[in-house]
PDB file of N, CA and C in Angstrom:
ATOM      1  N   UNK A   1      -1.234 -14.316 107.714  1.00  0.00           N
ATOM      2  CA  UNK A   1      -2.391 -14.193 108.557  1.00  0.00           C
ATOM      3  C   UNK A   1      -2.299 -15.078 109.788  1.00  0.00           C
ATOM      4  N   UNK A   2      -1.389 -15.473 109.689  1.00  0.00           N
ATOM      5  CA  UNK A   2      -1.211 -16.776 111.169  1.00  0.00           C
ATOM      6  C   UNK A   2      -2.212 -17.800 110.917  1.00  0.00           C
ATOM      7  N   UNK A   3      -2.835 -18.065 112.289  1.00  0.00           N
ATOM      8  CA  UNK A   3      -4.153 -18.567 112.233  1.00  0.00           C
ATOM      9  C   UNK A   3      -5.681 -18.372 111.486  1.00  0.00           C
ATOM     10  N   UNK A   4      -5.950 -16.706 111.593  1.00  0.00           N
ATOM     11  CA  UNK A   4      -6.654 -16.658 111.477  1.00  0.00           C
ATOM     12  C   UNK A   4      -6.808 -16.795 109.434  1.00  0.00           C
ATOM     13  N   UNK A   5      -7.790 -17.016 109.105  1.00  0.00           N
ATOM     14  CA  UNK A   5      -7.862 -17.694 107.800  1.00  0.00           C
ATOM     15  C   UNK A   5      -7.794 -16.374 106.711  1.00  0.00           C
ATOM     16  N   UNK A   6      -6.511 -16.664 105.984  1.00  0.00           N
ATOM     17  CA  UNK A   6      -6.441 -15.766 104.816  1.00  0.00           C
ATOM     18  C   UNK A   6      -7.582 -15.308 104.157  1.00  0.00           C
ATOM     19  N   UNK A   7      -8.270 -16.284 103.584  1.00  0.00           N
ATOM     20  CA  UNK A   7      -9.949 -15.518 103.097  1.00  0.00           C
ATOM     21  C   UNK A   7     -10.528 -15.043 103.134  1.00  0.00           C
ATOM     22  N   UNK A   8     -10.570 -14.662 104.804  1.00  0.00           N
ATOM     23  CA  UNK A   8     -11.729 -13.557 105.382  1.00  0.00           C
ATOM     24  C   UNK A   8     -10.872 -12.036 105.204  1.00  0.00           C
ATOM     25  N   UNK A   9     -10.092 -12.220 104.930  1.00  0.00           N
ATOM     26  CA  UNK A   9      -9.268 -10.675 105.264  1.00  0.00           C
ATOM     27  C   UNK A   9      -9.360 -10.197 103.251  1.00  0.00           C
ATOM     28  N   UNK A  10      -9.272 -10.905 102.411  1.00  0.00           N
ATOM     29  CA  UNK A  10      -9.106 -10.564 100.886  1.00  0.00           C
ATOM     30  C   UNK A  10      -9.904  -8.917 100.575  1.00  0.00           C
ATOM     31  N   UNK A  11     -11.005  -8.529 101.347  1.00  0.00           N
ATOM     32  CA  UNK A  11     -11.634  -7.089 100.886  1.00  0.00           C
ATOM     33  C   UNK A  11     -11.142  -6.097 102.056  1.00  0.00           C
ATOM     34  N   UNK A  12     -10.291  -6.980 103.206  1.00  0.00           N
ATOM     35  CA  UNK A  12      -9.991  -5.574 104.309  1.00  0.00           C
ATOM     36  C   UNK A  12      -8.855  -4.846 104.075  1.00  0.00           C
ATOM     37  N   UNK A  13      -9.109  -4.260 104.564  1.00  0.00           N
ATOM     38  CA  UNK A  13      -7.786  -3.334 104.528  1.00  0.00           C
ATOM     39  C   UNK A  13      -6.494  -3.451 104.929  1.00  0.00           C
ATOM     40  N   UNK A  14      -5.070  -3.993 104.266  1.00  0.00           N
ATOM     41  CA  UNK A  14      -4.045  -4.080 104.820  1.00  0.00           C
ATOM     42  C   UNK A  14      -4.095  -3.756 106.624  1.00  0.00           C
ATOM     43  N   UNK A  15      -4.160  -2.368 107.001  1.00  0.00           N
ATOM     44  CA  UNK A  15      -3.800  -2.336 108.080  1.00  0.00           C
ATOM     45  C   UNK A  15      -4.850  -2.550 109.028  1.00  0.00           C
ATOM     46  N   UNK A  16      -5.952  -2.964 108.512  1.00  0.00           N
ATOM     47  CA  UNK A  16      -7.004  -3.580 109.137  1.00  0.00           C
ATOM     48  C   UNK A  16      -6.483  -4.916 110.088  1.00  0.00           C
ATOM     49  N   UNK A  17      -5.864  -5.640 108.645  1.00  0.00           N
ATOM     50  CA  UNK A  17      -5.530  -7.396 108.665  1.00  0.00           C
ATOM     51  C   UNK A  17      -4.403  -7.189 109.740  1.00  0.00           C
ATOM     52  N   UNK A  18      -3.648  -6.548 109.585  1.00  0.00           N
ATOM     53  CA  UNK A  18      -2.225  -6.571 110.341  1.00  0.00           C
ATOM     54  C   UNK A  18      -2.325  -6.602 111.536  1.00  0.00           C
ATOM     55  N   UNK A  19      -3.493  -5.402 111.878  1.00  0.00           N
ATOM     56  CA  UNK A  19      -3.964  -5.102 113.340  1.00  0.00           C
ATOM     57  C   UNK A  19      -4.462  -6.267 114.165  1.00  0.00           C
ATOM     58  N   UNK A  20      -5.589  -6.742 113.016  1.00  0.00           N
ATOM     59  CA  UNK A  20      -6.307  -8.125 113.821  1.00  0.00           C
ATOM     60  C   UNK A  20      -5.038  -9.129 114.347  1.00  0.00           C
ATOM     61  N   UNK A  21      -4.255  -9.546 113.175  1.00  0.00           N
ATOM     62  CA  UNK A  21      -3.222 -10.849 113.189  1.00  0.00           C
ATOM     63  C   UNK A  21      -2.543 -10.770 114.694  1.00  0.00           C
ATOM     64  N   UNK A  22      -1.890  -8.886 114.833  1.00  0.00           N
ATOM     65  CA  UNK A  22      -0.800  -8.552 115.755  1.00  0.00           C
ATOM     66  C   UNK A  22      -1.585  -9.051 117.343  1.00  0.00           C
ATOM     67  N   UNK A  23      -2.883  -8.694 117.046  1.00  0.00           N
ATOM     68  CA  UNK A  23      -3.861  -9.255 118.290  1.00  0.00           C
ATOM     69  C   UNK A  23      -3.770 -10.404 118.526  1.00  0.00           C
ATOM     70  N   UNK A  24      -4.168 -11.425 117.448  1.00  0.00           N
ATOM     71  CA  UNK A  24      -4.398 -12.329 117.834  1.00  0.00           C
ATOM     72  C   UNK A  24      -3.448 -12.905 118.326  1.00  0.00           C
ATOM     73  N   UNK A  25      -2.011 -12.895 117.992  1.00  0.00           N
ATOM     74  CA  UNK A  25      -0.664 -13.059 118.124  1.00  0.00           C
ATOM     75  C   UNK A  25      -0.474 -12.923 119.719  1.00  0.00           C
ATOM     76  N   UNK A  26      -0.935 -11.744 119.908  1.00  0.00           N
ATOM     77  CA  UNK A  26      -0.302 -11.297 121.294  1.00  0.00           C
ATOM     78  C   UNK A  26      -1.188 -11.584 122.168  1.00  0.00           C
ATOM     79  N   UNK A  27      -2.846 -11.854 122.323  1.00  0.00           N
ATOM     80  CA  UNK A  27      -3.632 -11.996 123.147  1.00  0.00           C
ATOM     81  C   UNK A  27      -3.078 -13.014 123.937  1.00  0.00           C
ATOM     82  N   UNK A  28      -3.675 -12.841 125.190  1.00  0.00           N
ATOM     83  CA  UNK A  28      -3.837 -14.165 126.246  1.00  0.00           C
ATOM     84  C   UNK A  28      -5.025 -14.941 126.330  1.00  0.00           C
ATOM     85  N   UNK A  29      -5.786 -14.479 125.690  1.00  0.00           N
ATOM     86  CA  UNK A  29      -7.244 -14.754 125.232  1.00  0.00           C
ATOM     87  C   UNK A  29      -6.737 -16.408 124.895  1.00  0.00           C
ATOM     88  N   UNK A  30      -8.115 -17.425 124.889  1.00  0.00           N
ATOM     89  CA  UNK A  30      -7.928 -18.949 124.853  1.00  0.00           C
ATOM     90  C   UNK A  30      -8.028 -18.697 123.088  1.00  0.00           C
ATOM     91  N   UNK A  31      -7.142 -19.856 122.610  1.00  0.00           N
ATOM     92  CA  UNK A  31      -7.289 -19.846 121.314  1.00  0.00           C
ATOM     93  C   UNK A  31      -8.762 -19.844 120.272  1.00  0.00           C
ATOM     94  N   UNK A  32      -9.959 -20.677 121.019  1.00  0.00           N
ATOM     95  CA  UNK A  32     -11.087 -20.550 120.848  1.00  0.00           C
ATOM     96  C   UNK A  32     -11.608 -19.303 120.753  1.00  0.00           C
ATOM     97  N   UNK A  33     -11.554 -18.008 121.703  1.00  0.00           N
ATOM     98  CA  UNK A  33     -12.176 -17.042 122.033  1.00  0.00           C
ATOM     99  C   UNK A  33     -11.572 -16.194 120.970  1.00  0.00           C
ATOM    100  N   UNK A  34     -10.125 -16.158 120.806  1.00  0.00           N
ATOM    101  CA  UNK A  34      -9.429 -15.695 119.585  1.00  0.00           C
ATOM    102  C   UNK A  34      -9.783 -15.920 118.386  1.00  0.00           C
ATOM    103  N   UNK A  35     -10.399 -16.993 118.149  1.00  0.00           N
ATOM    104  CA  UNK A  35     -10.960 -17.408 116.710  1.00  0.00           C
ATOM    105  C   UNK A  35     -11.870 -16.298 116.110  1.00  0.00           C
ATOM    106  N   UNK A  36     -12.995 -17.527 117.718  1.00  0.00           N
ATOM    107  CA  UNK A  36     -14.140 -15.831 117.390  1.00  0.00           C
ATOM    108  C   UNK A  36     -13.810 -14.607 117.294  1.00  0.00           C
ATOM    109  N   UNK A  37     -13.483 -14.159 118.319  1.00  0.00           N
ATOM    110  CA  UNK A  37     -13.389 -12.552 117.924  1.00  0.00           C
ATOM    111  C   UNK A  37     -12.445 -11.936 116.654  1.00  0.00           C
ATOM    112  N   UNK A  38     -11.901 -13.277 116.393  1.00  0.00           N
ATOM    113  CA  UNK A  38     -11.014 -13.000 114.762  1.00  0.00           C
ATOM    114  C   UNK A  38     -11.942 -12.690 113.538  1.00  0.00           C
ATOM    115  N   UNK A  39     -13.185 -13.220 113.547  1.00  0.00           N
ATOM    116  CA  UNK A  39     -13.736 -13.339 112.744  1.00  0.00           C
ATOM    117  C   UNK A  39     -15.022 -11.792 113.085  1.00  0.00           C
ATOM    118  N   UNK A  40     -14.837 -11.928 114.317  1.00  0.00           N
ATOM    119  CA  UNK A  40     -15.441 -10.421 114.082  1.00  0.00           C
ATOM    120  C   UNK A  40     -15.201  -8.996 113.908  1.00  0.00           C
ATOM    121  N   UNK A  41     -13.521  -9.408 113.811  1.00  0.00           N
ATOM    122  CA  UNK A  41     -13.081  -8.404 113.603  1.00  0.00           C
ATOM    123  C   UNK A  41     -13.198  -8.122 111.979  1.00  0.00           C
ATOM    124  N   UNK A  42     -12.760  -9.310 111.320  1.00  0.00           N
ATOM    125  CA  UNK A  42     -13.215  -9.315 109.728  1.00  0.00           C
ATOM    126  C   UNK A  42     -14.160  -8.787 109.250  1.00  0.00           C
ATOM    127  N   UNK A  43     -15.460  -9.224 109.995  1.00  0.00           N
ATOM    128  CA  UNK A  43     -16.372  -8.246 109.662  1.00  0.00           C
ATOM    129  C   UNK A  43     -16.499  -6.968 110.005  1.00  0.00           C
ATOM    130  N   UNK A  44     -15.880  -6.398 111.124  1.00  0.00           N
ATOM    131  CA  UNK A  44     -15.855  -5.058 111.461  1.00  0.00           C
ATOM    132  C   UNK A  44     -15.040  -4.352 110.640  1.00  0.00           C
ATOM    133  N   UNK A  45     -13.691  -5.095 109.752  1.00  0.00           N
ATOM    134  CA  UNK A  45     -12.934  -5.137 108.795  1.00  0.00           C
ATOM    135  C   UNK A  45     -13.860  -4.550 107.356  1.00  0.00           C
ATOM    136  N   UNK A  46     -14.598  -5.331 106.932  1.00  0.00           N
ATOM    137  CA  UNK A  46     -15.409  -5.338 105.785  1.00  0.00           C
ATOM    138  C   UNK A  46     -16.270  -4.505 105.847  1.00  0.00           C
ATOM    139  N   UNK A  47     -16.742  -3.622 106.705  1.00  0.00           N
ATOM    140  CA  UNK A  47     -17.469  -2.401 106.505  1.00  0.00           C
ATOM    141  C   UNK A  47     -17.262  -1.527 106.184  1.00  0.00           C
ATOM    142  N   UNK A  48     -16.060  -0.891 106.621  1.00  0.00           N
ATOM    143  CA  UNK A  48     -15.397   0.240 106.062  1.00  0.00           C
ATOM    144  C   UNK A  48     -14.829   0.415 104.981  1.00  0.00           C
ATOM    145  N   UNK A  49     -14.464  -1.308 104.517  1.00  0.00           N
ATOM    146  CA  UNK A  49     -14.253  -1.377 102.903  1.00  0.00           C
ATOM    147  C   UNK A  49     -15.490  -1.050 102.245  1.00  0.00           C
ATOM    148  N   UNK A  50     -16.495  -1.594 102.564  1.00  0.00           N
ATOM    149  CA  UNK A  50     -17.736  -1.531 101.698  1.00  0.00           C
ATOM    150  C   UNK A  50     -18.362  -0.038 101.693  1.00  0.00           C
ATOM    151  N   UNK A  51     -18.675   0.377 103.275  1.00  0.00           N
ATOM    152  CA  UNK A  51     -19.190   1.586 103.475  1.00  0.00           C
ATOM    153  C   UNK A  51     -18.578   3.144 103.165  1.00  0.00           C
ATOM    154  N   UNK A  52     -17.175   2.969 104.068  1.00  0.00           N
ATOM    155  CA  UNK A  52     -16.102   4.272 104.378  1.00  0.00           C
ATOM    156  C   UNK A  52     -14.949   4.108 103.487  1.00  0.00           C
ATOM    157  N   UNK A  53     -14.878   3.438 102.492  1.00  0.00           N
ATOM    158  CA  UNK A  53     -13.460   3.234 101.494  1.00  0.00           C
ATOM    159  C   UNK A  53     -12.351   4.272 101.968  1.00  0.00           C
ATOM    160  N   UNK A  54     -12.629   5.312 102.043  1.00  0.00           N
ATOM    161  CA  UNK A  54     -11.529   6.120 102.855  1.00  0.00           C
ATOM    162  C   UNK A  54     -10.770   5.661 104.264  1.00  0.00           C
ATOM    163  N   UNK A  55     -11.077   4.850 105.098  1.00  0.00           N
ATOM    164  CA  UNK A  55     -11.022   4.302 106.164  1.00  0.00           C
ATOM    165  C   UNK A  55     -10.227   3.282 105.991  1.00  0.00           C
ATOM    166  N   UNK A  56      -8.875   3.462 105.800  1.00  0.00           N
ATOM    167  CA  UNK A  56      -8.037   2.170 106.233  1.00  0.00           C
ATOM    168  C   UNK A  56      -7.023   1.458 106.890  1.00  0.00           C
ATOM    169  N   UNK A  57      -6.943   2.226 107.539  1.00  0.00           N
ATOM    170  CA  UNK A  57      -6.588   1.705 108.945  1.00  0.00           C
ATOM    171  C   UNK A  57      -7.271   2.251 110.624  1.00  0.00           C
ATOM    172  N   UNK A  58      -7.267   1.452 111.281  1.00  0.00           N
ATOM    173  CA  UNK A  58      -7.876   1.356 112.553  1.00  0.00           C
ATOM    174  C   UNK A  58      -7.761   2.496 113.329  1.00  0.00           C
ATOM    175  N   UNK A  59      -6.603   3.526 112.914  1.00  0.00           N
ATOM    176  CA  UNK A  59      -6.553   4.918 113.585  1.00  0.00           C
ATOM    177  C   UNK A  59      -6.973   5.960 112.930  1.00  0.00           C
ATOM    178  N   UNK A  60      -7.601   5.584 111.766  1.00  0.00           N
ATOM    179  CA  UNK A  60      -8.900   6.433 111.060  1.00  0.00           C
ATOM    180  C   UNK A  60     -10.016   6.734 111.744  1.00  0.00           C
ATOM    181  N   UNK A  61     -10.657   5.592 112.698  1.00  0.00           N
ATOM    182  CA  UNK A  61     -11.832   5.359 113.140  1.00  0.00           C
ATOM    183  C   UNK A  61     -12.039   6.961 113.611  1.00  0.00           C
ATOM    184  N   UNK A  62     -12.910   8.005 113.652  1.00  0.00           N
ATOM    185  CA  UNK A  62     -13.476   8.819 114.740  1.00  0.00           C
ATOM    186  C   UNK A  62     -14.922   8.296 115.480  1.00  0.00           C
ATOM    187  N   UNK A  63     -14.873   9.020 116.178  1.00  0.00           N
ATOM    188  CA  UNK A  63     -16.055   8.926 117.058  1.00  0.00           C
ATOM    189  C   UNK A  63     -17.199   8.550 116.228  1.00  0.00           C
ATOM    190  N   UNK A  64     -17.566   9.671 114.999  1.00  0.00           N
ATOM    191  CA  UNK A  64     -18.407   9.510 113.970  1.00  0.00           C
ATOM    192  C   UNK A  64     -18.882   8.065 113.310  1.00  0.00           C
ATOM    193  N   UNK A  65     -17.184   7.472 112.736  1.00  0.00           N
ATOM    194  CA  UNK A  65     -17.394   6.580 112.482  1.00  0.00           C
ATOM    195  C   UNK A  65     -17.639   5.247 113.138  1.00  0.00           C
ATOM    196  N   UNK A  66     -17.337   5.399 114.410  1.00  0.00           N
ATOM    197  CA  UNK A  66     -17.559   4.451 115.635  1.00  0.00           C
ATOM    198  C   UNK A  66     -19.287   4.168 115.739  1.00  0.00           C
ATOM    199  N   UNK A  67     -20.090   5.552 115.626  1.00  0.00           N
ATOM    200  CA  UNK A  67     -20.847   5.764 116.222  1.00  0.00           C
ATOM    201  C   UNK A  67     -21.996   5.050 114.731  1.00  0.00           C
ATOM    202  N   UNK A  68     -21.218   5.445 113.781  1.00  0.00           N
ATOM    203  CA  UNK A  68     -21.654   4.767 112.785  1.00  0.00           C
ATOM    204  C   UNK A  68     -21.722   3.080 112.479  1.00  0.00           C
ATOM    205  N   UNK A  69     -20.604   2.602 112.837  1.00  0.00           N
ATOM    206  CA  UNK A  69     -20.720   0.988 113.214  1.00  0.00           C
ATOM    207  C   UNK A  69     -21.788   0.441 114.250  1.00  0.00           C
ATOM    208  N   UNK A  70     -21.973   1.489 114.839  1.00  0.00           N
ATOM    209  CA  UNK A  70     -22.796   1.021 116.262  1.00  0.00           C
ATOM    210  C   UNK A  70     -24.304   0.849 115.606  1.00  0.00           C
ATOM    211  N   UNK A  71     -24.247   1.424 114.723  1.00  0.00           N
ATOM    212  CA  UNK A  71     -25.909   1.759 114.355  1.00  0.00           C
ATOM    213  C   UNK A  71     -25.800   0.742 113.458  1.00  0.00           C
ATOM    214  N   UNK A  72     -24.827   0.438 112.844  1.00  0.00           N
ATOM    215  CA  UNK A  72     -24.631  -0.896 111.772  1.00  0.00           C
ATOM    216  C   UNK A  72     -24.926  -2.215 112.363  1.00  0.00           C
ATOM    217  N   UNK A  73     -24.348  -2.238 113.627  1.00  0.00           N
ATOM    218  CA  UNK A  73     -24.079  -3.287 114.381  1.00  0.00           C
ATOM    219  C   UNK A  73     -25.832  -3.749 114.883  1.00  0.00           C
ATOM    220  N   UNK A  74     -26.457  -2.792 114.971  1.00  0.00           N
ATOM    221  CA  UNK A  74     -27.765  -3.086 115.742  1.00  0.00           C
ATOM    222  C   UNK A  74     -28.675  -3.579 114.218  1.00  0.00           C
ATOM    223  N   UNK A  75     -28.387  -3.002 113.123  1.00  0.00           N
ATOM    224  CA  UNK A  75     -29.048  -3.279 112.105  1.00  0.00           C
ATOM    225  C   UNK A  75     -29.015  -4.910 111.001  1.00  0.00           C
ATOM    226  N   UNK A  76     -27.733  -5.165 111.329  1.00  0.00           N
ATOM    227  CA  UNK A  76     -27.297  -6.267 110.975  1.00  0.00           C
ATOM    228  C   UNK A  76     -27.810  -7.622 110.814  1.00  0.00           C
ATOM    229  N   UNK A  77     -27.471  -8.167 109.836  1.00  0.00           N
ATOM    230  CA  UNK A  77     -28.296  -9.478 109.201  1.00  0.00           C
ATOM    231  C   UNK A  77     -27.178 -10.592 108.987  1.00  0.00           C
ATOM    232  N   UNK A  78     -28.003 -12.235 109.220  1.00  0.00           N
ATOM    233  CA  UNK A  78     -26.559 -12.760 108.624  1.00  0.00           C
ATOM    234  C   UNK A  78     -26.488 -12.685 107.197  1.00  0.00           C
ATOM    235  N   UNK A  79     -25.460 -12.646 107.167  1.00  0.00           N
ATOM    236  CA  UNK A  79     -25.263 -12.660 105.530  1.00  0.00           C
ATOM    237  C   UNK A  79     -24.534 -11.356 105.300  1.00  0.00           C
ATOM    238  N   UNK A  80     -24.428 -10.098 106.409  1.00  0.00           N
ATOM    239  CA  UNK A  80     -24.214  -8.710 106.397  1.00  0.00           C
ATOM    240  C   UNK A  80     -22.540  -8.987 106.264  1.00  0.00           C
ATOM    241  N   UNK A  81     -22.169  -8.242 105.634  1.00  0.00           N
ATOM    242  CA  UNK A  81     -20.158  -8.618 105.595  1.00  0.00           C
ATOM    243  C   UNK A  81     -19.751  -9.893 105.975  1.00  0.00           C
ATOM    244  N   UNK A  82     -19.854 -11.001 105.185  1.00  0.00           N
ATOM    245  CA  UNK A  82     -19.593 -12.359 105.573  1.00  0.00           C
ATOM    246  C   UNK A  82     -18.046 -12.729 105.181  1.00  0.00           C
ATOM    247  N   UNK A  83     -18.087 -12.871 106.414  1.00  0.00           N
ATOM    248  CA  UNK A  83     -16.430 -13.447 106.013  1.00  0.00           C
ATOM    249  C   UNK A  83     -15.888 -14.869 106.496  1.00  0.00           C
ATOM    250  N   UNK A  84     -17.379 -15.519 106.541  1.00  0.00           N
ATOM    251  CA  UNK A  84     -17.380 -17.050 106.576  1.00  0.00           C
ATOM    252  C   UNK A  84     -18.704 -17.624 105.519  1.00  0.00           C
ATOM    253  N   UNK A  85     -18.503 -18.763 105.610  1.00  0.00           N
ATOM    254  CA  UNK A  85     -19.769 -19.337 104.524  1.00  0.00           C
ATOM    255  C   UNK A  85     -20.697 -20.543 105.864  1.00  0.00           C
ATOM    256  N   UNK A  86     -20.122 -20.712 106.636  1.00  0.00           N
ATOM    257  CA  UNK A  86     -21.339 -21.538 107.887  1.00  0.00           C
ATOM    258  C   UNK A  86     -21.688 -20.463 108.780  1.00  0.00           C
ATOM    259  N   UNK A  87     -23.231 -20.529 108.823  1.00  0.00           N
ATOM    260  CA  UNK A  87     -23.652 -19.712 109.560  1.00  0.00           C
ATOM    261  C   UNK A  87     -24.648 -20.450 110.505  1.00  0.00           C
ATOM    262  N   UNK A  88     -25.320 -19.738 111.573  1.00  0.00           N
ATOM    263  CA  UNK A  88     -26.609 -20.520 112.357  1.00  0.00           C
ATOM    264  C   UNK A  88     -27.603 -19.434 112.212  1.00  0.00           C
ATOM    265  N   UNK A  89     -28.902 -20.075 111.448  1.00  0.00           N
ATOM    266  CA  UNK A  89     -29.900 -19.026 110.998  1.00  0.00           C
ATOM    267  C   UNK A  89     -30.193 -19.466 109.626  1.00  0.00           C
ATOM    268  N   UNK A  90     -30.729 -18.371 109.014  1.00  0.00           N
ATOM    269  CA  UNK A  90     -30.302 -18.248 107.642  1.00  0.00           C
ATOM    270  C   UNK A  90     -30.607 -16.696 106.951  1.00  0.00           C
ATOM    271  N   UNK A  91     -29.764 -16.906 105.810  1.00  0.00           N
ATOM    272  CA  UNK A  91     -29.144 -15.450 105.733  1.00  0.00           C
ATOM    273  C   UNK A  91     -30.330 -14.626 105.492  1.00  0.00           C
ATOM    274  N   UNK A  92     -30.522 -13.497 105.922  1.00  0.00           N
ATOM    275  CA  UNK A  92     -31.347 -12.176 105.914  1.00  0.00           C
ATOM    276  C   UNK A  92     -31.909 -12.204 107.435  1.00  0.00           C
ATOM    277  N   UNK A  93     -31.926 -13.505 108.705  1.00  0.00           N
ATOM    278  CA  UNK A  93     -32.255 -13.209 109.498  1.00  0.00           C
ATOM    279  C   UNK A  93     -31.587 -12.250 110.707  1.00  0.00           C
ATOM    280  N   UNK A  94     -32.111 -11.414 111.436  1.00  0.00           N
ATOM    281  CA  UNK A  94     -31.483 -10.513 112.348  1.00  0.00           C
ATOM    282  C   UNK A  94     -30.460 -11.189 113.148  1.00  0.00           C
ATOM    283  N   UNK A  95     -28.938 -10.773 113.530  1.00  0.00           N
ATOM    284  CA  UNK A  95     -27.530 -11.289 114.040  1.00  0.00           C
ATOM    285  C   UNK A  95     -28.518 -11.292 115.721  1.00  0.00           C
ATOM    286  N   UNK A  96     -27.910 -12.380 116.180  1.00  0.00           N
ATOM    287  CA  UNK A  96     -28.208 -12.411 117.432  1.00  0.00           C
ATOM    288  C   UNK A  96     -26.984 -11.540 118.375  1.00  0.00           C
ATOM    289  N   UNK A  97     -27.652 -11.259 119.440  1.00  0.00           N
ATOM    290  CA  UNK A  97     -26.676 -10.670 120.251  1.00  0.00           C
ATOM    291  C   UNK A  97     -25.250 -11.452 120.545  1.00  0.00           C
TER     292      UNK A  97
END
């Protein structure tokens, strides 16, 4: 997993994890900004395990299911696919933008 932390990836999908890592690997992105968005990819990771089990790898996605994250994304709570244990809030409150 490189950097980003083995733990969060344990329910995603092989080619989920691979995808994120190869990113993070290759970005020019500041290592900070990489973190974050590492970790949101985990969770974008952990939905399709939970929700779409058929869905496992990143060139599965259709429109459908895109369109389906989107509606996930607006609905979302902390605590929703956690793939960390520190949060700011507390869990069941609405994800800030």
């Amino acid at each position: 997993m490189g950097q980003l932390r083995a733990q969060r990836w344990t329910d995603v999908a092989v080619a989920w994890a691979e995808m994120a890592c190869r990113w993070f690997d290759t970005s020019t992105l500041s290592r900070n900004v990489r973190l974050a968005s590492g970790q949101d990819l985990a969770r974008i990771g952990l939905w399709p395990a939970a929700e779409h089990p058929q869905i496992t790898k990143p060139a599965q996605w259709t429109r459908a299911i895109c369109a389906a994250w989107a509606a996930t994304v607006d609905r979302l709570r902390i605590g929703d696919y956690p793939e960390r244990t520190a949060t700011r809030g507390m869990f069941g409150d609405p994800m800030s933008p």
